[in-house]
PDB file of N, CA and C in Angstrom:
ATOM      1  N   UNK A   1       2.251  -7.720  41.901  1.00  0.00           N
ATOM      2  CA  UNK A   1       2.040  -8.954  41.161  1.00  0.00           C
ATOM      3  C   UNK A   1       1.849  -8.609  39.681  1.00  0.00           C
ATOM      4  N   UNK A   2       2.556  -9.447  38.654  1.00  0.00           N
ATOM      5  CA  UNK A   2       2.295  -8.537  37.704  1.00  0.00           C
ATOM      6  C   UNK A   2       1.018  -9.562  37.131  1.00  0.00           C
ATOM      7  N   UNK A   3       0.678  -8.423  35.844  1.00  0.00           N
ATOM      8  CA  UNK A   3      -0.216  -9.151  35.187  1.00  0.00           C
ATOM      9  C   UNK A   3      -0.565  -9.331  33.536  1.00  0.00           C
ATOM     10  N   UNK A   4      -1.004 -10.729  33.223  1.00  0.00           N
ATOM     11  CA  UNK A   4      -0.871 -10.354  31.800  1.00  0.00           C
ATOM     12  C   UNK A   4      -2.583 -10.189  31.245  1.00  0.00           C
ATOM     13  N   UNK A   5      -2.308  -9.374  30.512  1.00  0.00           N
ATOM     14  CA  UNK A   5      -3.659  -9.356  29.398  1.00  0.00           C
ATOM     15  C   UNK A   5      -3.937 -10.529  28.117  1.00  0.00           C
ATOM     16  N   UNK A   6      -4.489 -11.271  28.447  1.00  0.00           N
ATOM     17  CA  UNK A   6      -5.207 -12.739  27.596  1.00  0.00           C
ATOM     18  C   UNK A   6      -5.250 -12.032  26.180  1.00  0.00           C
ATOM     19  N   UNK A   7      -5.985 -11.006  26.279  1.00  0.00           N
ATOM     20  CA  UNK A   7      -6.699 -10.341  24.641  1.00  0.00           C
ATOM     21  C   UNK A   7      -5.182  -9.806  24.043  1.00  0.00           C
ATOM     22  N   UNK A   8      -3.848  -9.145  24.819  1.00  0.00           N
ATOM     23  CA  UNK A   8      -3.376  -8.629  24.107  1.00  0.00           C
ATOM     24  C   UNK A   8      -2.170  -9.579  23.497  1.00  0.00           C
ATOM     25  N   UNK A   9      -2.330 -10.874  24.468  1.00  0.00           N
ATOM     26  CA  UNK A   9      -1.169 -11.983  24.372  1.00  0.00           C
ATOM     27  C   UNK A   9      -2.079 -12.670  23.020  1.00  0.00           C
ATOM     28  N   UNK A  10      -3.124 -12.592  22.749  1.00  0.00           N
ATOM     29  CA  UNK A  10      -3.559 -13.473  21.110  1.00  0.00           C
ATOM     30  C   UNK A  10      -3.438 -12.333  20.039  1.00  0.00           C
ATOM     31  N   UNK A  11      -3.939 -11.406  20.588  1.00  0.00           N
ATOM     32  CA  UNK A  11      -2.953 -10.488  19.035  1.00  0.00           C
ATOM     33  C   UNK A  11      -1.957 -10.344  18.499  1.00  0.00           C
ATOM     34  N   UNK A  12      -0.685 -10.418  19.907  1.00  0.00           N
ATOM     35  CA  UNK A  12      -0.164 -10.484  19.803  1.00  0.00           C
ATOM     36  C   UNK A  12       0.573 -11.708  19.072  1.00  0.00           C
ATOM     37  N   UNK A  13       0.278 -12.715  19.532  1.00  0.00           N
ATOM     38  CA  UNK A  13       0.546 -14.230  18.882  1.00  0.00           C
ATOM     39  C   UNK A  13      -0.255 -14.229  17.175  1.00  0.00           C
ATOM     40  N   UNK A  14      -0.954 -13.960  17.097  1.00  0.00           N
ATOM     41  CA  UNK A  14      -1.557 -13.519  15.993  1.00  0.00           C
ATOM     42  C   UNK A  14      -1.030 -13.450  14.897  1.00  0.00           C
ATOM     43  N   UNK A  15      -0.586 -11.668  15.715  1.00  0.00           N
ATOM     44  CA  UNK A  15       0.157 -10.791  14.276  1.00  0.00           C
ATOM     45  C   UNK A  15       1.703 -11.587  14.121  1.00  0.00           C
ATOM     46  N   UNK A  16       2.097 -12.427  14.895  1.00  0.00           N
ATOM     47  CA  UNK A  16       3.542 -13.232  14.971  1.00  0.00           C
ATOM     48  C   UNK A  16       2.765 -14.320  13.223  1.00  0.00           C
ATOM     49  N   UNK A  17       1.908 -14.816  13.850  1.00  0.00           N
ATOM     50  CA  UNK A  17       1.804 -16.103  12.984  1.00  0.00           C
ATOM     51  C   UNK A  17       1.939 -15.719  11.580  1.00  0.00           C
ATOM     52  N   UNK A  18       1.045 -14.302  11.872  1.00  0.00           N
ATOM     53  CA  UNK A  18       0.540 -13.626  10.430  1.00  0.00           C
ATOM     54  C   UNK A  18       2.174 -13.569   9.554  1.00  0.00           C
ATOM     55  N   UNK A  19       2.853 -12.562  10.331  1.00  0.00           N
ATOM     56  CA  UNK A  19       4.559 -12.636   9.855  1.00  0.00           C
ATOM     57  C   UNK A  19       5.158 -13.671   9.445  1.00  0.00           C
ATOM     58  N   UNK A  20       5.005 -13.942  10.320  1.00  0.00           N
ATOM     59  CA  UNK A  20       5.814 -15.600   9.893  1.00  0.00           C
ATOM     60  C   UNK A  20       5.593 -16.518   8.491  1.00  0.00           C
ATOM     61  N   UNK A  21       4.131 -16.529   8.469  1.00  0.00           N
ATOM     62  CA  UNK A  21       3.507 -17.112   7.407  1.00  0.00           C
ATOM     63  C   UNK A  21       3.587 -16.439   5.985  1.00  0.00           C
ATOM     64  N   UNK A  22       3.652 -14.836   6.213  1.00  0.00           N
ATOM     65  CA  UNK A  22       4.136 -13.917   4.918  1.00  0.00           C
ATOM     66  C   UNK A  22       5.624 -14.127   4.443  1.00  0.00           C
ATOM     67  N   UNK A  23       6.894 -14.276   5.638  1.00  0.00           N
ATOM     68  CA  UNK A  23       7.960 -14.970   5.428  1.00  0.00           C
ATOM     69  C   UNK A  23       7.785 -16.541   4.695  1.00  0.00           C
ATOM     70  N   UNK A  24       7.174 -17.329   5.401  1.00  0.00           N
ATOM     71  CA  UNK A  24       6.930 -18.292   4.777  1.00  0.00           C
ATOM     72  C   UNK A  24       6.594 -18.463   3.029  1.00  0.00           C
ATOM     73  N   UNK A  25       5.775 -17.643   2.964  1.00  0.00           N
ATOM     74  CA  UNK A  25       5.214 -17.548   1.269  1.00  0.00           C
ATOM     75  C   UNK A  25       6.291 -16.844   0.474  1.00  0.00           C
ATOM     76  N   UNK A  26       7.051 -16.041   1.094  1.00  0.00           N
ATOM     77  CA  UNK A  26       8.388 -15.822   0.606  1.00  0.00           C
ATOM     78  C   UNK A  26       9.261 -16.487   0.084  1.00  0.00           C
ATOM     79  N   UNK A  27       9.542 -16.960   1.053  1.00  0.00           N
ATOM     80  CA  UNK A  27      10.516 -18.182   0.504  1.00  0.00           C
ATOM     81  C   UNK A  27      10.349 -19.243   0.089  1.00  0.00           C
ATOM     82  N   UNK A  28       9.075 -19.772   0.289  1.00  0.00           N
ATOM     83  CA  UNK A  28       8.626 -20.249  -1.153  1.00  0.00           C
ATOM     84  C   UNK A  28       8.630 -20.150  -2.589  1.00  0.00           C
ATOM     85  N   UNK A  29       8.213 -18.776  -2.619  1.00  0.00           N
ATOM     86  CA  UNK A  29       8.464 -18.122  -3.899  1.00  0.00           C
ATOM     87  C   UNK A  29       9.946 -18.198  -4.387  1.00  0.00           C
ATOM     88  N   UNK A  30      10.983 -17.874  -3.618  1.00  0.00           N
ATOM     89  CA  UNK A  30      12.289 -17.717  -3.533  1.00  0.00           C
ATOM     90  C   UNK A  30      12.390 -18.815  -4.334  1.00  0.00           C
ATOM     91  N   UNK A  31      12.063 -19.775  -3.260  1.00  0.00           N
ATOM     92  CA  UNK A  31      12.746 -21.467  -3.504  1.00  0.00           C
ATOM     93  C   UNK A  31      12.532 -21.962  -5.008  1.00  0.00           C
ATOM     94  N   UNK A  32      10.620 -21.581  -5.309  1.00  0.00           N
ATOM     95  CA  UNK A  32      10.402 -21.499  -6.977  1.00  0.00           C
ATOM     96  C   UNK A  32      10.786 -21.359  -8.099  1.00  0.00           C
ATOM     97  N   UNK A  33      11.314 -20.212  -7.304  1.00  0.00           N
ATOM     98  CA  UNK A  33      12.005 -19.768  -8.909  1.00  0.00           C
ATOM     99  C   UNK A  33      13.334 -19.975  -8.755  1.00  0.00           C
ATOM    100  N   UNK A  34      14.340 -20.115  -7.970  1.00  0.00           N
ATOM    101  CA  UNK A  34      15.633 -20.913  -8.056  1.00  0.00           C
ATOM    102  C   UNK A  34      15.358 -22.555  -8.392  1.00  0.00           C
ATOM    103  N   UNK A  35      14.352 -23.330  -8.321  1.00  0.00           N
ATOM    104  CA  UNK A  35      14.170 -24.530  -8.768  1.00  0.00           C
ATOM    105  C   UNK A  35      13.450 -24.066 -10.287  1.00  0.00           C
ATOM    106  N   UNK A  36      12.757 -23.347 -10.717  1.00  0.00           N
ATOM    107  CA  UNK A  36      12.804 -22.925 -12.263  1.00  0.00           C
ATOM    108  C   UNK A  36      14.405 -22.641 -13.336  1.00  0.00           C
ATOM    109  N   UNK A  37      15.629 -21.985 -12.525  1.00  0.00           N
ATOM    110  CA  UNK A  37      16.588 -21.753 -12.852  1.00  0.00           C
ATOM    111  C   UNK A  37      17.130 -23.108 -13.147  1.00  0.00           C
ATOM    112  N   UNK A  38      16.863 -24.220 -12.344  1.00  0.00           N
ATOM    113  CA  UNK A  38      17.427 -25.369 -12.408  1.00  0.00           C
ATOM    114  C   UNK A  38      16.542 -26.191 -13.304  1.00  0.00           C
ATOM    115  N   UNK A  39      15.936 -25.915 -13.365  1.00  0.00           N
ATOM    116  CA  UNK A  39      14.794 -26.751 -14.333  1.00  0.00           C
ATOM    117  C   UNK A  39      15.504 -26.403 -15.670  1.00  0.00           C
ATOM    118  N   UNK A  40      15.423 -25.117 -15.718  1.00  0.00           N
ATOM    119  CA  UNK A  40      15.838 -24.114 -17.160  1.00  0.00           C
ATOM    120  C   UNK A  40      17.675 -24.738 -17.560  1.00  0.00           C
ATOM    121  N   UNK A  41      18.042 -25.432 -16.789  1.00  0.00           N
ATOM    122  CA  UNK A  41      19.228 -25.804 -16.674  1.00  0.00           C
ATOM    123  C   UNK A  41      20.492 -24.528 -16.623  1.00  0.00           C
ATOM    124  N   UNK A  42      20.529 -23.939 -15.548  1.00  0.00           N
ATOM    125  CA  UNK A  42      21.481 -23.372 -14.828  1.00  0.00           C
ATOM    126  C   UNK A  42      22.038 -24.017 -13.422  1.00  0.00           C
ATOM    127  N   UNK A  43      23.023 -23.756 -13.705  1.00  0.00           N
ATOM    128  CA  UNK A  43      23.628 -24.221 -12.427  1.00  0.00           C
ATOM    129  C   UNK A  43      24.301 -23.475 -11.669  1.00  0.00           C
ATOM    130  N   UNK A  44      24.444 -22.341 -12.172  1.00  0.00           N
ATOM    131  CA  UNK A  44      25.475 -21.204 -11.268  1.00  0.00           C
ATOM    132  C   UNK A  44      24.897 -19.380 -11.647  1.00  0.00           C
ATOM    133  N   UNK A  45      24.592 -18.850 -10.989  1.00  0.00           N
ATOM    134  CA  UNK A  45      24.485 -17.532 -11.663  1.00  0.00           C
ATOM    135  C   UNK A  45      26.166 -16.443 -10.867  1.00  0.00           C
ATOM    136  N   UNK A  46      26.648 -15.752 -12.070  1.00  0.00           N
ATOM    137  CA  UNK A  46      27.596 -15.496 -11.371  1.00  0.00           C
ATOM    138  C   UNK A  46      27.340 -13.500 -11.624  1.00  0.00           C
ATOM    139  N   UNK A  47      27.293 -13.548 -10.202  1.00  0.00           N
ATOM    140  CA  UNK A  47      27.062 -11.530  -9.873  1.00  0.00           C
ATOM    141  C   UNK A  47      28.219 -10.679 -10.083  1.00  0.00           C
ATOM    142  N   UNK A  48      28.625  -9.919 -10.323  1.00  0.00           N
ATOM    143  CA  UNK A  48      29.549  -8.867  -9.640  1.00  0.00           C
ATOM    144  C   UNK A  48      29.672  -8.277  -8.534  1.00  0.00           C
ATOM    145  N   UNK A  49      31.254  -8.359  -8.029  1.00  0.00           N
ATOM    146  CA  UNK A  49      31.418  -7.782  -6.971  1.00  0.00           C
ATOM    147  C   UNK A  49      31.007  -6.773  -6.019  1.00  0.00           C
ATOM    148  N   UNK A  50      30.521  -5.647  -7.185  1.00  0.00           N
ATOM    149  CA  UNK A  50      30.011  -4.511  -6.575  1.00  0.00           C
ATOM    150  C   UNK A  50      28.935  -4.380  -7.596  1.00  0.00           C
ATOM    151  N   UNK A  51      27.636  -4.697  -7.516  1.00  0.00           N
ATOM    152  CA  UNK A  51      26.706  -4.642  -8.840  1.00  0.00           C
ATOM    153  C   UNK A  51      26.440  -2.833  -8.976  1.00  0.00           C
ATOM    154  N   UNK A  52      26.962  -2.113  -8.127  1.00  0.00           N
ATOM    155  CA  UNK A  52      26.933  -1.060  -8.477  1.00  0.00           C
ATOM    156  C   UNK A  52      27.816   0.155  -9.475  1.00  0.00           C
ATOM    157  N   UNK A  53      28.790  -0.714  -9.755  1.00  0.00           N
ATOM    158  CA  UNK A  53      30.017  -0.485 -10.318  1.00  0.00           C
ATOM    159  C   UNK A  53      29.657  -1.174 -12.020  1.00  0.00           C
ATOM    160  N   UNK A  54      30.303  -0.285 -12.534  1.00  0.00           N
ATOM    161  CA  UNK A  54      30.128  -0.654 -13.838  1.00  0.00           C
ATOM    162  C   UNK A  54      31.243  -1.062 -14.287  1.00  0.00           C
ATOM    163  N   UNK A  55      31.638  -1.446 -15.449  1.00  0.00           N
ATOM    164  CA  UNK A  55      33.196  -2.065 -16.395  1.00  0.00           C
ATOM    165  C   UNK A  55      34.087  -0.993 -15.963  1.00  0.00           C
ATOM    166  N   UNK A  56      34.819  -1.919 -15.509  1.00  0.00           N
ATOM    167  CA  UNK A  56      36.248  -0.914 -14.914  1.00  0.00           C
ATOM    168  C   UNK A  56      36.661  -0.719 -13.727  1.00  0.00           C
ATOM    169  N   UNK A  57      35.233  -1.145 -13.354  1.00  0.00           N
ATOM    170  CA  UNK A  57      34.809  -0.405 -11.173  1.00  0.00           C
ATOM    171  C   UNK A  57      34.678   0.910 -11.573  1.00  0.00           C
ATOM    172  N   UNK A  58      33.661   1.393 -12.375  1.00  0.00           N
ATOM    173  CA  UNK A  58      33.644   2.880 -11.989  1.00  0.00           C
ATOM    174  C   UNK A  58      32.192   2.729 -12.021  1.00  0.00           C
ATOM    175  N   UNK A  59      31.831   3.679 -11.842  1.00  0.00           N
ATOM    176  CA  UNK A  59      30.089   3.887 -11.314  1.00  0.00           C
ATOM    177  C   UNK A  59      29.483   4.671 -12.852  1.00  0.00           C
ATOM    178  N   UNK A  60      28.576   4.120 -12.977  1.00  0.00           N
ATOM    179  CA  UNK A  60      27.345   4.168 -13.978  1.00  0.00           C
ATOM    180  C   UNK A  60      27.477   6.411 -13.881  1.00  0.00           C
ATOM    181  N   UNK A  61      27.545   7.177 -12.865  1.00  0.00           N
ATOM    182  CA  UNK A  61      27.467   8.170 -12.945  1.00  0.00           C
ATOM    183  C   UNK A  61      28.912   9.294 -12.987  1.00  0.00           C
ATOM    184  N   UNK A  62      29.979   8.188 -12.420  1.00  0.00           N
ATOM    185  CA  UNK A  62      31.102   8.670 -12.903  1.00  0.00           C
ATOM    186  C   UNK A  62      31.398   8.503 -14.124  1.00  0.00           C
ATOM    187  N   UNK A  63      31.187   7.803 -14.994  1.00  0.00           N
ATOM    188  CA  UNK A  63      31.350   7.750 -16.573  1.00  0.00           C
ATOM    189  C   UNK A  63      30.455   8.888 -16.836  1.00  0.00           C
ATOM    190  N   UNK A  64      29.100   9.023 -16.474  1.00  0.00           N
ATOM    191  CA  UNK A  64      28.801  10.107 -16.871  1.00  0.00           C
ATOM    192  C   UNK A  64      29.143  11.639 -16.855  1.00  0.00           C
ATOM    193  N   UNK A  65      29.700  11.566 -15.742  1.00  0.00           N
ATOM    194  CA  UNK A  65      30.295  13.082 -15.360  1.00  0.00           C
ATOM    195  C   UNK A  65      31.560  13.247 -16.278  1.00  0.00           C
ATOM    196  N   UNK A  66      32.457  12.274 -16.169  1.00  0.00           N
ATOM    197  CA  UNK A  66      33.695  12.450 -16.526  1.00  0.00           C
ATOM    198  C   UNK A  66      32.939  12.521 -18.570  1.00  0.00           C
ATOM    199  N   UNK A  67      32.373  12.126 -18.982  1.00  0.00           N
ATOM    200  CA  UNK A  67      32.238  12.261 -20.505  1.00  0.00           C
ATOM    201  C   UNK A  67      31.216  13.461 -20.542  1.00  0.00           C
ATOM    202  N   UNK A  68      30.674  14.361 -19.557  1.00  0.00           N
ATOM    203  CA  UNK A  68      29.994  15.665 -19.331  1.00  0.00           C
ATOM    204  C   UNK A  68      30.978  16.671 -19.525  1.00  0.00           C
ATOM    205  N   UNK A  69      31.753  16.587 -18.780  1.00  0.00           N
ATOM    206  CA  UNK A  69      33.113  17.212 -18.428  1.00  0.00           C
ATOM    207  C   UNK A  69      33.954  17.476 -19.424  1.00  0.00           C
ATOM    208  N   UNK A  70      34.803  16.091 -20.365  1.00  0.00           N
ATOM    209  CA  UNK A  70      35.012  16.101 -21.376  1.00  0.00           C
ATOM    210  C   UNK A  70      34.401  15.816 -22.161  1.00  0.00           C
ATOM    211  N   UNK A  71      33.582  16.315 -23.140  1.00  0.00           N
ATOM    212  CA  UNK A  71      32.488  15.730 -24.252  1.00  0.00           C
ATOM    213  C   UNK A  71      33.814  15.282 -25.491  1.00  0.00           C
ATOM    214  N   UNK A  72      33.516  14.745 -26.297  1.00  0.00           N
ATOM    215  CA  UNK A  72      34.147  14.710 -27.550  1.00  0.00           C
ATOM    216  C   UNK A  72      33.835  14.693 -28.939  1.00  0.00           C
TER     217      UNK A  72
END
């Protein structure tokens, strides 16, 4: 027969609420400051494809190597 433990099923429920509620204040925050963006009057923010890539598509450390390599 199985059995459950009372004490470990409210910690368990607990530490859920606790999560949840830290998500919660999250995205709140989130929501904040994208309704500040709109306040500030933006309407679009536009990213790059690869934000890791710099002008050109090359990487922030391949420019560096390649102008290491060739100095001028």
């Amino acid at each position: 027969m199985p059995v459950i433990n009372i004490d470990d099923n409210i910690k368990q429920l607990t530490n859920k609420i606790e999560q949840m509620t830290q998500e919660l204040f999250r995205m709140q925050g989130v929501m904040q400051t994208f309704q500040g963006f709109k306040s500030g009057g933006l309407e679009n923010i536009e990213l790059p494809n690869n934000p890791k890539l710099g002008v050109g598509g090359t990487s922030e450390i391949e420019e560096l190597e390649s102008t290491q390599e060739k100095p001028q």
